[in-house]
Protein backbone atom coordinates (compact mmCIF):
# COMPACT_ATOMS: atom_id res chain seq x y z
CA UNK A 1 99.91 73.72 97.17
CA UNK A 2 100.54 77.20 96.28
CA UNK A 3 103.45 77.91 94.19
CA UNK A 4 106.01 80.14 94.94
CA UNK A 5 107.43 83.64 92.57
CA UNK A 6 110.29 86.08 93.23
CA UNK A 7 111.69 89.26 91.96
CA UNK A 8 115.19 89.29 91.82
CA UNK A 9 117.30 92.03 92.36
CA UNK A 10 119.76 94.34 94.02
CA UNK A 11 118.32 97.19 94.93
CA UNK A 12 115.06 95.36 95.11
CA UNK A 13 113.23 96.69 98.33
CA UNK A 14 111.31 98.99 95.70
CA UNK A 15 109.51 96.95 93.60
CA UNK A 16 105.93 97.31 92.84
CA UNK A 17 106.18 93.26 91.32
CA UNK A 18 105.11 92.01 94.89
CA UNK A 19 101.72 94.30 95.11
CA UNK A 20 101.20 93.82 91.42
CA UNK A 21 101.21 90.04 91.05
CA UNK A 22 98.80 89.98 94.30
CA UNK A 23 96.47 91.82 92.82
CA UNK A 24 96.68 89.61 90.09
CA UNK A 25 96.19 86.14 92.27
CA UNK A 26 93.25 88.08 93.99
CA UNK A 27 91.64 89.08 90.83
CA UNK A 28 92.86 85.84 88.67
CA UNK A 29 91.84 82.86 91.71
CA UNK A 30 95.76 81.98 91.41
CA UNK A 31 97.08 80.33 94.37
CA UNK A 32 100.23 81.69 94.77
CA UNK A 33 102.98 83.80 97.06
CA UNK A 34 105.29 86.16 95.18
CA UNK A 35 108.34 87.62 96.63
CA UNK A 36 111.01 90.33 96.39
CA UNK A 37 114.58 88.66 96.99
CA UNK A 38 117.88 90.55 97.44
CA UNK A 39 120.44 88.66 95.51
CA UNK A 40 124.16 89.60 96.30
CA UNK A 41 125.79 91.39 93.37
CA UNK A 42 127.80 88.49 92.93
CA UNK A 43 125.50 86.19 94.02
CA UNK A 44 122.63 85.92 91.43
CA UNK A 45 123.57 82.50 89.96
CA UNK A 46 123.85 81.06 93.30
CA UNK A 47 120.53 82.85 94.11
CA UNK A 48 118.65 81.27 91.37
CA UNK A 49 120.28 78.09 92.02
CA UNK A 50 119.00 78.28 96.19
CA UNK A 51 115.09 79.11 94.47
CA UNK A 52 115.06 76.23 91.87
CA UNK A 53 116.32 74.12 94.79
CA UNK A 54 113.39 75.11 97.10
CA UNK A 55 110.60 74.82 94.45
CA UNK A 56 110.29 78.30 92.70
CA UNK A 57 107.99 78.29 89.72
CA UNK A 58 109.35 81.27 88.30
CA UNK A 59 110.77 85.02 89.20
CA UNK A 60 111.46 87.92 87.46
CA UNK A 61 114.72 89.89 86.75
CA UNK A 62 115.47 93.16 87.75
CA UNK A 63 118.95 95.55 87.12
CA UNK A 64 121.38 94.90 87.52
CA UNK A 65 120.93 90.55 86.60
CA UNK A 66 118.95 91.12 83.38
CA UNK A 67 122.09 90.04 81.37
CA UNK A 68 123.20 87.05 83.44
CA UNK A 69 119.73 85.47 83.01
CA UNK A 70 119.82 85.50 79.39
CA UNK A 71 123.36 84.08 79.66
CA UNK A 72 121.80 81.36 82.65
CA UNK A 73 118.87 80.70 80.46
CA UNK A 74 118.81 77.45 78.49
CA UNK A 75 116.03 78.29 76.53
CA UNK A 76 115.30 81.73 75.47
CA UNK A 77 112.12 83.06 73.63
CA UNK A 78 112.44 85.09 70.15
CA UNK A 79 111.53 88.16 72.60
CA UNK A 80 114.65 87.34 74.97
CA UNK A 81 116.62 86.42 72.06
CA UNK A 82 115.94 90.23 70.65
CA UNK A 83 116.53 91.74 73.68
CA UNK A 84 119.78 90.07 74.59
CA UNK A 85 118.35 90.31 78.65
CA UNK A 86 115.90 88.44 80.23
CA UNK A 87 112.79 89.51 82.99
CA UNK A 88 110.87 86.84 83.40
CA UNK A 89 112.34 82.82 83.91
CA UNK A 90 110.30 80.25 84.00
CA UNK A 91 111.64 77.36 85.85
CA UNK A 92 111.41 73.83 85.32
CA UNK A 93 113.56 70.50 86.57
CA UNK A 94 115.97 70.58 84.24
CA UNK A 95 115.80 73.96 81.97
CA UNK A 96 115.05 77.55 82.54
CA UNK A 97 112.79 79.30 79.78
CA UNK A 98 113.70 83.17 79.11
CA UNK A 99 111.92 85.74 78.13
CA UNK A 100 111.35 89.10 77.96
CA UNK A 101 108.16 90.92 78.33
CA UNK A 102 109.17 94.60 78.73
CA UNK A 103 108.48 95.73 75.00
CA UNK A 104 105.08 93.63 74.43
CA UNK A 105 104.30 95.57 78.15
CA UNK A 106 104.58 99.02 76.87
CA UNK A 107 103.33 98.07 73.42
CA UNK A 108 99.82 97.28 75.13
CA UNK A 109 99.87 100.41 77.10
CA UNK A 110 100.61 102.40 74.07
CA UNK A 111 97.72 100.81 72.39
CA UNK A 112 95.39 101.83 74.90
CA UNK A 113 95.60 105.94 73.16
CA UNK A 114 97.67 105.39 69.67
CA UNK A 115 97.65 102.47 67.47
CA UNK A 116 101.46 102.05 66.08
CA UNK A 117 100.98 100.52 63.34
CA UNK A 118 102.69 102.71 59.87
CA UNK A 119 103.19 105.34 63.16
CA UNK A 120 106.66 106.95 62.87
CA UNK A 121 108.22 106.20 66.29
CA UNK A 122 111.36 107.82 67.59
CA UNK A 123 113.25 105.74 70.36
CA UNK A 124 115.74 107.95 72.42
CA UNK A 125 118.59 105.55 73.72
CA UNK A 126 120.52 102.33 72.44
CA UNK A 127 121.19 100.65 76.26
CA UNK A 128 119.36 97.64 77.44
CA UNK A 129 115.60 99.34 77.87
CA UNK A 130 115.69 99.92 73.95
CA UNK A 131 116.83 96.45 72.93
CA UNK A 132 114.04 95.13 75.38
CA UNK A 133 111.11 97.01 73.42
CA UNK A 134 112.09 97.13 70.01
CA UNK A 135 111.22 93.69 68.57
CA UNK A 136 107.56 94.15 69.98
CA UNK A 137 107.46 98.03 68.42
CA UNK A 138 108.36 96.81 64.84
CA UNK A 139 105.90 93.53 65.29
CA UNK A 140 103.39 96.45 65.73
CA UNK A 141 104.21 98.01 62.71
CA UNK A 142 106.02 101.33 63.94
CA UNK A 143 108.50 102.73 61.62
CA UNK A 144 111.36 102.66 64.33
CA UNK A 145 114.23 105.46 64.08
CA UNK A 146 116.64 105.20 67.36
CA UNK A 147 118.74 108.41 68.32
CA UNK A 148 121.58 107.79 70.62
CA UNK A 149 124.55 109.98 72.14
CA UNK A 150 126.91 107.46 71.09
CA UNK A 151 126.49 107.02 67.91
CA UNK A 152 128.02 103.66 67.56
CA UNK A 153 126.08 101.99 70.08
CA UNK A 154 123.25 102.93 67.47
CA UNK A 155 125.06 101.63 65.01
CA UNK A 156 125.28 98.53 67.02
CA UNK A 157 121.67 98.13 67.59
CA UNK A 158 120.96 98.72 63.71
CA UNK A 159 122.96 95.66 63.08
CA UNK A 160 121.48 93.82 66.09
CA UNK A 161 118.14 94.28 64.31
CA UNK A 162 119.04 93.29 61.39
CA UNK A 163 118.68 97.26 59.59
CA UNK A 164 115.08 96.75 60.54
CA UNK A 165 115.80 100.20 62.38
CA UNK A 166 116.69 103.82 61.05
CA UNK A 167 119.05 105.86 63.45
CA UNK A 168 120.29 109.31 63.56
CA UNK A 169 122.28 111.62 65.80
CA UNK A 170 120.87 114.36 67.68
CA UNK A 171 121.63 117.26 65.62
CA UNK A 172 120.38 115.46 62.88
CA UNK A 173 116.98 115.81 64.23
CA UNK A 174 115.67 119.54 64.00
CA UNK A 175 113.47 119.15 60.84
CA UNK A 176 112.33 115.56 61.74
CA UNK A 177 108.70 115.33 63.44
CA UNK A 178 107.10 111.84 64.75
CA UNK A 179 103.68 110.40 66.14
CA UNK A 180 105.50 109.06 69.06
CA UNK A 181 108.45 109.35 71.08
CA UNK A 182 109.75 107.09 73.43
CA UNK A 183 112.20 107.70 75.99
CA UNK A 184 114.08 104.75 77.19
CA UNK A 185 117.10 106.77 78.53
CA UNK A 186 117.99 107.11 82.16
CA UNK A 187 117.90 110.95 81.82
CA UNK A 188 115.05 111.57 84.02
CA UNK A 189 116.83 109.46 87.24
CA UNK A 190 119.37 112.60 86.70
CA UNK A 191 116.48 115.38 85.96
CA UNK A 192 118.09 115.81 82.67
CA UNK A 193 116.62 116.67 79.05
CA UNK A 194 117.59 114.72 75.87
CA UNK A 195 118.60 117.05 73.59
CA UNK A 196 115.12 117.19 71.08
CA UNK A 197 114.24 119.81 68.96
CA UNK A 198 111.07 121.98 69.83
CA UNK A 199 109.13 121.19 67.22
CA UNK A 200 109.64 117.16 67.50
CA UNK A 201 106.33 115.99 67.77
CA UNK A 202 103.36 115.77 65.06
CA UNK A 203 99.75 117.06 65.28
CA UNK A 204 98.25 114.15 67.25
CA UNK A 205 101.40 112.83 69.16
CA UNK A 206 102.44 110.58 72.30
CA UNK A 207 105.22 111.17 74.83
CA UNK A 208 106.13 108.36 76.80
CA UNK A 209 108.80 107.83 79.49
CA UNK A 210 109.34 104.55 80.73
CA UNK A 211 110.02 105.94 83.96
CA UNK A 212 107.22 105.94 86.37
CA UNK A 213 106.55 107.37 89.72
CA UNK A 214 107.86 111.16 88.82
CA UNK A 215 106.83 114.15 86.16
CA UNK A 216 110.32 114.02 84.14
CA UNK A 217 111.94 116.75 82.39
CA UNK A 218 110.84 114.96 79.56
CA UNK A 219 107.43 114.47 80.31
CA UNK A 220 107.54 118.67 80.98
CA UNK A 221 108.72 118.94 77.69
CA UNK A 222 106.60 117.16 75.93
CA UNK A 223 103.60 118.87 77.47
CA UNK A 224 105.23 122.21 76.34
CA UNK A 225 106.41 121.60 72.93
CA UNK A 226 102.42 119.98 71.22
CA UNK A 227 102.59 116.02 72.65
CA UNK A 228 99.20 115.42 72.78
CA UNK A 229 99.18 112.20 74.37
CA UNK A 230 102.09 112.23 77.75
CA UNK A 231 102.51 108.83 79.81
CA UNK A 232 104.54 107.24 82.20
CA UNK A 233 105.78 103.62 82.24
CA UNK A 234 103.44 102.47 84.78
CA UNK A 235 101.28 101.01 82.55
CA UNK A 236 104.30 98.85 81.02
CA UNK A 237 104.93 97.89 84.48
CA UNK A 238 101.66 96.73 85.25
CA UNK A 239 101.17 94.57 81.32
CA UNK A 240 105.10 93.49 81.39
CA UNK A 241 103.94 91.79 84.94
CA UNK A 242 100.62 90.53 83.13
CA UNK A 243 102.96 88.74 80.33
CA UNK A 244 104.99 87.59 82.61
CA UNK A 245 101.98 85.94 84.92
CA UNK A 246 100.28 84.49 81.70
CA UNK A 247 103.88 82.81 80.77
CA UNK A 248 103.32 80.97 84.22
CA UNK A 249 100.54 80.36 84.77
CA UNK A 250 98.26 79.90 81.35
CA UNK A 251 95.80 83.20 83.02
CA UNK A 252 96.35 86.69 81.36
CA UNK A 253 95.17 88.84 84.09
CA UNK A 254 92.69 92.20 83.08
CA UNK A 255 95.30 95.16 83.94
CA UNK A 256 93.30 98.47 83.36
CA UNK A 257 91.52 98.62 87.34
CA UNK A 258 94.83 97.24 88.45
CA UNK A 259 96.98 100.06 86.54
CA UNK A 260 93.70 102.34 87.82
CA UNK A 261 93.83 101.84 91.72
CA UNK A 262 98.04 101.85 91.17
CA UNK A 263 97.88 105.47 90.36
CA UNK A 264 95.13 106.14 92.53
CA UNK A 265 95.91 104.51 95.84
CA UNK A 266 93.02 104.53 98.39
């Protein structure tokens, strides 16, 4: 019988999740359909509720129902617990497991050019995308230092984490350099440029914006201003899928062709 997967979301007509996780039952032998589902904005408990009815194995979570699944969630991972939102549910008769596989995504991608571990690591934003990737950042060993516009969301985060995490305020960068920043702001959905100093990065550094699909100001930047390394998030997109297929099914799929013929469509 093949067993049946959904994205959640609303908008959700963009996803890449469909294509992605059937090029991972092609390449993987998995016998299974995978879906992109619409839920009303109102409507995502009720939407989970029709899928667990109908025999759903699992979905994934995107904006704006990250936060009610961790909430709907009776059993969260130390991941989901981190992040306070969930991506990926596993579902089962009686509970639903949580998780969430963003950071452990675009830790693996990052791998692929820098190795984080002792790497200073500068994290611009203190919304939902940062407390998704942090735990799996400082599991890496990354000295983590998050720089917000509101300061007291940072503040926020520092305590979420236990102090495991140094923040600052903008102008209290200039002077401070690092082997990689991350954005994990929405700036580049608005074409806008956080506010870094010039001289930002070390010899040797990575840029990465977890947005994918577009050459952000940020990514410009960084190119200008001595990043050696500059990526996009597609890579997280493609290994935060992976995590989430090897949560349900057991098979971790092999993501570097897949992340290959994604940015190189034929």
């Amino acid at each position: 019988m093949t067993d049946k997967y959904a994205v959640i979301g609303n908008p959700v007509s963009h996803s890449k999740s469909p294509l992605i996780h059937a090029m991972f039952a092609r390449q993987t032998g998995q016998d299974i359909a995978y879906e992109a589902i619409l839920a009303p904005l109102q409507g995502f408990a009720e939407t989970l509720a029709q899928l667990r009815s109908t025999g759903y194995c699992g979905c994934n979570i995107t904006v704006p129902f990250k936060f009610e699944a961790c909430k709907l969630a009776t059993q969260l991972t130390e991941r989901g617990k981190a992040a306070q939102a969930v991506n990926t549910l596993k579902l089962e008769d009686s509970w639903l497991l949580g998780d969430n596989t963003d950071g452990v995504g675009l830790v693996r991608d990052i791998s692929r050019s820098l190795l984080l571990q002792g790497k200073r690591v500068l994290l611009l934003g203190a919304g939902g995308a940062a407390y998704g990737v942090i735990l799996p950042l400082l599991q890496a060993g990354a000295s983590l230092t998050v720089v917000n516009r509101t300061v007291e969301k940072s503040q926020k985060l520092q305590t979420a984490f236990d102090g495991k995490v140094d923040i600052c305020s903008y102008p209290e960068l200039p002077g401070k350099q690092f082997d990689c920043v991350i954005n994990a702001t929405s700036s580049g959905l608005s074409k806008e440029m956080p506010d870094l100093p010039v001289a930002i990065f070390d010899a040797g550094a990575m840029a990465y914006d977890l947005m994918y699909g577009t050459e952000t100001p940020f990514m410009k930047f960084s190119r200008q201003h001595g990043a050696t390394i500059v990526m996009d998030g597609l890579g997280m997109l493609v290994e935060q899928a992976a995590e989430s297929f090897f949560l349900w099914r057991g098979v971790r799929p092999e993501t570097t062709a897949i992340i290959k013929a994604l940015r190189n469509p034929q």
